[in-house]
PDB file of N, CA and C in Angstrom:
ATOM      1  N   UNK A   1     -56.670  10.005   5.790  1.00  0.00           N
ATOM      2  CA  UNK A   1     -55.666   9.430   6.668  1.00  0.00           C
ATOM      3  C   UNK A   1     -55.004   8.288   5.904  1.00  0.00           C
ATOM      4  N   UNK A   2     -53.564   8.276   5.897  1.00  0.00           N
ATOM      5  CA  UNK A   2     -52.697   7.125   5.061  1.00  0.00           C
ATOM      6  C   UNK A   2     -53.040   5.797   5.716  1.00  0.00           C
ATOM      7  N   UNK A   3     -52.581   5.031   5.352  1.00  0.00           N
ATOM      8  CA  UNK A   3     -52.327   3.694   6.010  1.00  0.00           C
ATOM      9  C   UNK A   3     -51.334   3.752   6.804  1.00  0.00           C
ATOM     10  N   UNK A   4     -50.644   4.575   6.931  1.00  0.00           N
ATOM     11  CA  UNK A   4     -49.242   4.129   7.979  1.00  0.00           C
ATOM     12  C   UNK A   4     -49.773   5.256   9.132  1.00  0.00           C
ATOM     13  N   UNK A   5     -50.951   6.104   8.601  1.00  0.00           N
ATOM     14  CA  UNK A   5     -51.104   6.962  10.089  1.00  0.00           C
ATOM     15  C   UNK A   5     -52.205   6.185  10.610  1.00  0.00           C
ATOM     16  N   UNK A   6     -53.097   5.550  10.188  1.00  0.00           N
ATOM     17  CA  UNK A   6     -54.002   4.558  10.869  1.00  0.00           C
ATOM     18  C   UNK A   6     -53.081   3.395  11.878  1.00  0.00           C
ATOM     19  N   UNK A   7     -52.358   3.034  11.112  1.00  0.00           N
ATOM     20  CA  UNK A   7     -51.578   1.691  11.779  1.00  0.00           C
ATOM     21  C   UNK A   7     -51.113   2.293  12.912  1.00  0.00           C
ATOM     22  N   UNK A   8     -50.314   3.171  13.116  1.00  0.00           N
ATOM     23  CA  UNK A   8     -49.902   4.160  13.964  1.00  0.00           C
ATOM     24  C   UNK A   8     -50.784   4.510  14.877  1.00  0.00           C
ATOM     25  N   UNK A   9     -51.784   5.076  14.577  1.00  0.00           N
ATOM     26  CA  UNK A   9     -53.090   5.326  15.938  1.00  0.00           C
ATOM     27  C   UNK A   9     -53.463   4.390  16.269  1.00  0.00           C
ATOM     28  N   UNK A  10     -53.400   3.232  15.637  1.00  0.00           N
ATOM     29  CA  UNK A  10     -54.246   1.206  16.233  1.00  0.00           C
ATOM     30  C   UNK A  10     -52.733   0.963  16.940  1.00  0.00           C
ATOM     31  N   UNK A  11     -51.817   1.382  16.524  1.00  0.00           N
ATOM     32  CA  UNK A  11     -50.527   1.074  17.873  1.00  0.00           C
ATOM     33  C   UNK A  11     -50.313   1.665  19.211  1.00  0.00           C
ATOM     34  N   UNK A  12     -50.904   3.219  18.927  1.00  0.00           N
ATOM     35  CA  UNK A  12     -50.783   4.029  20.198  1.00  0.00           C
ATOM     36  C   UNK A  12     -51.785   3.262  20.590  1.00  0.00           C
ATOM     37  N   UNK A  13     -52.878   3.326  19.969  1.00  0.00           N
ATOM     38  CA  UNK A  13     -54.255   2.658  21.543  1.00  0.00           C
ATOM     39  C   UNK A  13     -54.087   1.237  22.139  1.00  0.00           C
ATOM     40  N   UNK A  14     -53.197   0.517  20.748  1.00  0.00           N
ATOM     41  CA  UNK A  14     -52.480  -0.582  21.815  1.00  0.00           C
ATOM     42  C   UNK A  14     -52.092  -0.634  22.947  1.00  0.00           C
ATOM     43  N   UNK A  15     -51.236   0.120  22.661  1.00  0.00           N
ATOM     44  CA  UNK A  15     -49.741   0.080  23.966  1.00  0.00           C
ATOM     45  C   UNK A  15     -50.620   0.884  24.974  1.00  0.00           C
ATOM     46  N   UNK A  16     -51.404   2.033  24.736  1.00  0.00           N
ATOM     47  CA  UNK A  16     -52.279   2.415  25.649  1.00  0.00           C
ATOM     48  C   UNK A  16     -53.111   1.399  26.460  1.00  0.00           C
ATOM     49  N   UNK A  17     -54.233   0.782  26.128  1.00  0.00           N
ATOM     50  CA  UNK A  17     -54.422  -0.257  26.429  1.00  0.00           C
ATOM     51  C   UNK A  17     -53.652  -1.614  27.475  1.00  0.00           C
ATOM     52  N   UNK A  18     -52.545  -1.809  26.562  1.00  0.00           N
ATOM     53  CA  UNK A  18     -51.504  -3.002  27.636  1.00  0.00           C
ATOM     54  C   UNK A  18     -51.232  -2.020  28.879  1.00  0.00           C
ATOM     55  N   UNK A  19     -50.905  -1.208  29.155  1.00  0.00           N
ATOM     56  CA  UNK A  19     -50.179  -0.234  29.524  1.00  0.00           C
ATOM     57  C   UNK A  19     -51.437   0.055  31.021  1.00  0.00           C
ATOM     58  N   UNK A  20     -52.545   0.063  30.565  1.00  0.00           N
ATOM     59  CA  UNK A  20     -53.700   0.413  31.615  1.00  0.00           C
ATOM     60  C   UNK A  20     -53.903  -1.213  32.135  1.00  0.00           C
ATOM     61  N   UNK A  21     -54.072  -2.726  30.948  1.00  0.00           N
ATOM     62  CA  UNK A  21     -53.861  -3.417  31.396  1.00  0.00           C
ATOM     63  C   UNK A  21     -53.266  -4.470  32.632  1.00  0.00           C
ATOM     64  N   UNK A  22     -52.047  -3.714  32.270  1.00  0.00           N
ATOM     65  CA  UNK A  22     -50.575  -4.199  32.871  1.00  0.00           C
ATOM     66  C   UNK A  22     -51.075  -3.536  34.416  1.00  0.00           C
ATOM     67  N   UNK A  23     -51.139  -2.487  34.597  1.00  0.00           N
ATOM     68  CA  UNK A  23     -51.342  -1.711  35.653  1.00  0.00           C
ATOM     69  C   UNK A  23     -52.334  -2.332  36.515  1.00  0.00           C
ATOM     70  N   UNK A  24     -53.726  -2.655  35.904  1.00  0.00           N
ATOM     71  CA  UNK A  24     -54.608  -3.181  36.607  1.00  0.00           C
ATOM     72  C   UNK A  24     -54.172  -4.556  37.513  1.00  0.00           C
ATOM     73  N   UNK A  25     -53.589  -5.075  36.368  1.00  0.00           N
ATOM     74  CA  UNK A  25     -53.163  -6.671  37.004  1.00  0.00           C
ATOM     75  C   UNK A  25     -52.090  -6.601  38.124  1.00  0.00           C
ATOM     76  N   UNK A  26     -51.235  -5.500  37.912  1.00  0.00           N
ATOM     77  CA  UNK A  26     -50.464  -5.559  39.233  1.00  0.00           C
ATOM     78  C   UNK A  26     -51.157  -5.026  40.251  1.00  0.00           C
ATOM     79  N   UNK A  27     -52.096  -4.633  40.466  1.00  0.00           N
ATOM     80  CA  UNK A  27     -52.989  -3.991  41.335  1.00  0.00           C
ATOM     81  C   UNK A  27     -54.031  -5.131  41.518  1.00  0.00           C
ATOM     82  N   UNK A  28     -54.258  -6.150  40.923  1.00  0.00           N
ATOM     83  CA  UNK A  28     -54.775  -7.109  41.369  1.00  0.00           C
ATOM     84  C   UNK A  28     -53.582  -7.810  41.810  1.00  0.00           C
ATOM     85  N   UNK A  29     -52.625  -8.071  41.106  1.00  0.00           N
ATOM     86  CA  UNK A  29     -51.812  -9.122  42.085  1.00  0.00           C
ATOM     87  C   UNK A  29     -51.531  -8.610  43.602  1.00  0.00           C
ATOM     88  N   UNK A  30     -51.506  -7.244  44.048  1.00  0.00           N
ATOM     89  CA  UNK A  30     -51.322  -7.004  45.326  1.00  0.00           C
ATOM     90  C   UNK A  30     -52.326  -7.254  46.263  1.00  0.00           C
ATOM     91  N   UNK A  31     -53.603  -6.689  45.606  1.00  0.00           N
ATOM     92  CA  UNK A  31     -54.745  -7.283  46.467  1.00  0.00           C
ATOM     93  C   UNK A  31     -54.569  -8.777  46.714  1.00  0.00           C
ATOM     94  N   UNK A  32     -54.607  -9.239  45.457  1.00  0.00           N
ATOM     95  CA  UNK A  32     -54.577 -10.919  45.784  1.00  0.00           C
ATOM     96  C   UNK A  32     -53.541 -11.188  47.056  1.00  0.00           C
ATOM     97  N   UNK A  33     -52.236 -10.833  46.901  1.00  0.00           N
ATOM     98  CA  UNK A  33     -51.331 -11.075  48.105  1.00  0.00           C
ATOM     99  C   UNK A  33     -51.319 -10.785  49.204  1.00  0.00           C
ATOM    100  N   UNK A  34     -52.115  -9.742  49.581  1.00  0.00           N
ATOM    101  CA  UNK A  34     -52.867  -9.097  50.872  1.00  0.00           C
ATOM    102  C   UNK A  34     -53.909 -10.217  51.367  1.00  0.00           C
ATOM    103  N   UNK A  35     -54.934 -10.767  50.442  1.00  0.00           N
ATOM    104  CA  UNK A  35     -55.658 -11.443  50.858  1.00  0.00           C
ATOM    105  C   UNK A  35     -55.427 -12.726  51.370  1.00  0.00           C
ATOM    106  N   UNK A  36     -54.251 -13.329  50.806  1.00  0.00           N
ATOM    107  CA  UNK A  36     -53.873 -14.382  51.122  1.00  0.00           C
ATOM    108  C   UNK A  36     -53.106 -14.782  52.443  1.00  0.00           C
ATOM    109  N   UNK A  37     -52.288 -13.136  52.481  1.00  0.00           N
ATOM    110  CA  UNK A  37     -51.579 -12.941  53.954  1.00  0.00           C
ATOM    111  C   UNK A  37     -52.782 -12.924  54.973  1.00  0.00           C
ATOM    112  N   UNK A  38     -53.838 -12.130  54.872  1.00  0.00           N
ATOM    113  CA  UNK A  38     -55.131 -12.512  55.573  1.00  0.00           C
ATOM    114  C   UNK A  38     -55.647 -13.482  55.684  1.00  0.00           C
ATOM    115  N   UNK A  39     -56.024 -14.141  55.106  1.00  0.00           N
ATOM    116  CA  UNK A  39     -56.468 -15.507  55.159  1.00  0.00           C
ATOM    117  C   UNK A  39     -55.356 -16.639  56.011  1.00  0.00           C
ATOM    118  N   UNK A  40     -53.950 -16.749  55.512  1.00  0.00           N
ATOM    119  CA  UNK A  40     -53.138 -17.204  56.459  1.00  0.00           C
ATOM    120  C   UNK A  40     -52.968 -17.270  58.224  1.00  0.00           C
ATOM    121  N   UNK A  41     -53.183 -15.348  57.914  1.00  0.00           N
ATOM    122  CA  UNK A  41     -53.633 -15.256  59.865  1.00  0.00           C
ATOM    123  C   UNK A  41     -54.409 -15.667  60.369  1.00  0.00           C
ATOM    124  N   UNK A  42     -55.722 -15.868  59.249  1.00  0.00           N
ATOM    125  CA  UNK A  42     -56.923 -15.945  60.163  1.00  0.00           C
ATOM    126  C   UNK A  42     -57.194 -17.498  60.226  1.00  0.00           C
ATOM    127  N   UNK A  43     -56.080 -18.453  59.560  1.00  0.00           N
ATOM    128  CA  UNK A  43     -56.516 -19.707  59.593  1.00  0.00           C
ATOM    129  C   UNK A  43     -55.067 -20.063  60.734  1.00  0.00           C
ATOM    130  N   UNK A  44     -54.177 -19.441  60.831  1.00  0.00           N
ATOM    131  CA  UNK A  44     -53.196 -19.540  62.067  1.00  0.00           C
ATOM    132  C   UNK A  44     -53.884 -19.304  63.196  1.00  0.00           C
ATOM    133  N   UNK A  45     -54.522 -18.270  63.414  1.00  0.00           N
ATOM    134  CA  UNK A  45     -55.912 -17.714  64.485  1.00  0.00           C
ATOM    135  C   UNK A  45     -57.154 -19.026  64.850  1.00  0.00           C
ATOM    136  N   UNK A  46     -57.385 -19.307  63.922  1.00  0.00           N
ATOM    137  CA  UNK A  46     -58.150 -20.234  64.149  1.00  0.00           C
ATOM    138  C   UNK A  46     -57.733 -21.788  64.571  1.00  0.00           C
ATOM    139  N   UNK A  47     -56.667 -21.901  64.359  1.00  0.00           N
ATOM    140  CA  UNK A  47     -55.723 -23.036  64.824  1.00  0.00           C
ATOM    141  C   UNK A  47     -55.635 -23.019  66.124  1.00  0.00           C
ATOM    142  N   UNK A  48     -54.913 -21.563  66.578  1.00  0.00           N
ATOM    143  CA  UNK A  48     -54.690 -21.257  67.991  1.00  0.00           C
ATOM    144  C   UNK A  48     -55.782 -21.337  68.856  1.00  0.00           C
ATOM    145  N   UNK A  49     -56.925 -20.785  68.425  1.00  0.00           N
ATOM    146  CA  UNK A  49     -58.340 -20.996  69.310  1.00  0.00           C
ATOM    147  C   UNK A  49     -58.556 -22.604  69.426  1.00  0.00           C
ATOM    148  N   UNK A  50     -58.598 -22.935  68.171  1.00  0.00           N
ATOM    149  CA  UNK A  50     -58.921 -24.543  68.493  1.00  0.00           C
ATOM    150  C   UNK A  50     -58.187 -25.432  69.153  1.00  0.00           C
ATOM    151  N   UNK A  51     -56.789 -25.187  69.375  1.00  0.00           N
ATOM    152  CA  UNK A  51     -55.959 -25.977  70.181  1.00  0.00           C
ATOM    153  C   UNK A  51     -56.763 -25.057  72.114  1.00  0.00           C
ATOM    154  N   UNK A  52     -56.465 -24.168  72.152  1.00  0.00           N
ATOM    155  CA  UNK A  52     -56.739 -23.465  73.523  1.00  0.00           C
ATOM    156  C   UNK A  52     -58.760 -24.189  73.861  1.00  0.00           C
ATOM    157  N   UNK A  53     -59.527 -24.144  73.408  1.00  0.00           N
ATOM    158  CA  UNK A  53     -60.304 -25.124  73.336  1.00  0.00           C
ATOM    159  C   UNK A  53     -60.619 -26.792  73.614  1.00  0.00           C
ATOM    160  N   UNK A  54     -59.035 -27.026  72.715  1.00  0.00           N
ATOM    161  CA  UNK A  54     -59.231 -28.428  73.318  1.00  0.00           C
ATOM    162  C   UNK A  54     -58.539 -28.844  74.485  1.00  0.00           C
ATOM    163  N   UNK A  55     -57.727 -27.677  74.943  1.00  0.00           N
ATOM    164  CA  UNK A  55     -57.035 -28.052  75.946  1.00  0.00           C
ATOM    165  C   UNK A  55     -58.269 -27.392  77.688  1.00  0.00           C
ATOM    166  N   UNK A  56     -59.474 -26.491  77.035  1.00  0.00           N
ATOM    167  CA  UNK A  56     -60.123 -26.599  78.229  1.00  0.00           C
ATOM    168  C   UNK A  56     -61.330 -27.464  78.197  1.00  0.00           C
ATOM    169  N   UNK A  57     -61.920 -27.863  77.205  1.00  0.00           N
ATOM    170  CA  UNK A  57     -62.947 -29.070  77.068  1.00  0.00           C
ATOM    171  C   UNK A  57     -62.182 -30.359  77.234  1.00  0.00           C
ATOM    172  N   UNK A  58     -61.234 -30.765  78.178  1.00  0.00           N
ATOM    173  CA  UNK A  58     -60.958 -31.899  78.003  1.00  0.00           C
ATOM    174  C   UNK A  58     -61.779 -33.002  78.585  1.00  0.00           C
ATOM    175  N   UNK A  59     -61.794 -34.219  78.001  1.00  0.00           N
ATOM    176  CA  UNK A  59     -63.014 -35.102  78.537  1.00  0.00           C
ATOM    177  C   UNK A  59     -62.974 -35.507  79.924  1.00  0.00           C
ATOM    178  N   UNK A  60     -64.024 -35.586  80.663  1.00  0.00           N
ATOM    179  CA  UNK A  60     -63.880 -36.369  82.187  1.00  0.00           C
ATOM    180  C   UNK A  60     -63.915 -34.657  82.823  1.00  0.00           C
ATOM    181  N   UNK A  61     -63.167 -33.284  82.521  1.00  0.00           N
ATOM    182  CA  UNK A  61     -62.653 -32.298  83.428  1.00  0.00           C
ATOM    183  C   UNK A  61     -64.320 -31.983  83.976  1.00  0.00           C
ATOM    184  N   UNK A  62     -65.274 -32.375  83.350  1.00  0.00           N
ATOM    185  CA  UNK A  62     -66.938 -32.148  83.937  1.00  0.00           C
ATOM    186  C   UNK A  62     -67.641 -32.871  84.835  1.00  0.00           C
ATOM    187  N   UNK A  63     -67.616 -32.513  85.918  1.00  0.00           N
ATOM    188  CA  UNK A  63     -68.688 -33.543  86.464  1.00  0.00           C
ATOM    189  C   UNK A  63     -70.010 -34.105  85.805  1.00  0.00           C
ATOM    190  N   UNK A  64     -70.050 -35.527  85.517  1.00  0.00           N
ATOM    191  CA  UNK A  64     -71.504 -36.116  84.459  1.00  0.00           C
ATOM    192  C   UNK A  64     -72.765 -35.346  85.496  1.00  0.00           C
ATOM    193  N   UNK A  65     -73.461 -34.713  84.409  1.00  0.00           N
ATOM    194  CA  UNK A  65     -74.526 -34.384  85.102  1.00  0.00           C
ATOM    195  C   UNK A  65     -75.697 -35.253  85.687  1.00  0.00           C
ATOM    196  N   UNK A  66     -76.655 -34.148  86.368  1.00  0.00           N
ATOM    197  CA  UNK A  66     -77.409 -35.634  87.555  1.00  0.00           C
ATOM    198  C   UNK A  66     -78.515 -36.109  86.877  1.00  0.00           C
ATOM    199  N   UNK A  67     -78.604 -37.562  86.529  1.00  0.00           N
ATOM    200  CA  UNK A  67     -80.173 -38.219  85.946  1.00  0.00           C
ATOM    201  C   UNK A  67     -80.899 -38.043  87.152  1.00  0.00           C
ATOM    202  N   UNK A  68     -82.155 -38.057  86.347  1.00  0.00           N
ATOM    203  CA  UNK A  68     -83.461 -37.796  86.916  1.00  0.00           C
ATOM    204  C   UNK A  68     -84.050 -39.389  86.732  1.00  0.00           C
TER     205      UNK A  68
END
């Protein structure tokens, strides 16, 4: 095998390589962006519960319970 057909096969498995690379990472960047849209809801979600919470625990709305 010459030198210019070696260099040549270490280029194809390059670009092969980036190429499977490249792919993976955009397939992580989507997951990543999915997760984050999730996480957003579920901390908007959790906002909403905690306000609806504080608006039925409000202080005094309990009668103090009876000492013994």
């Amino acid at each position: 095998m010459s030198d210019t057909s070696a260099l040549e096969a270490q280029l194809a498995f390059v670009e092969d390589a980036m190429r499977a690379l490249d792919t993976a990472l955009v397939a992580q960047q989507q997951h990543i962006f999915k997760l984050e849209q999730q996480v957003d809801h579920l901390r908007q979600q959790l906002r909403e519960q905690g306000a609806r919470l504080d608006t039925v625990a409000e202080p005094g709305s309990e009668p103090a319970p009876p000492h013994y």
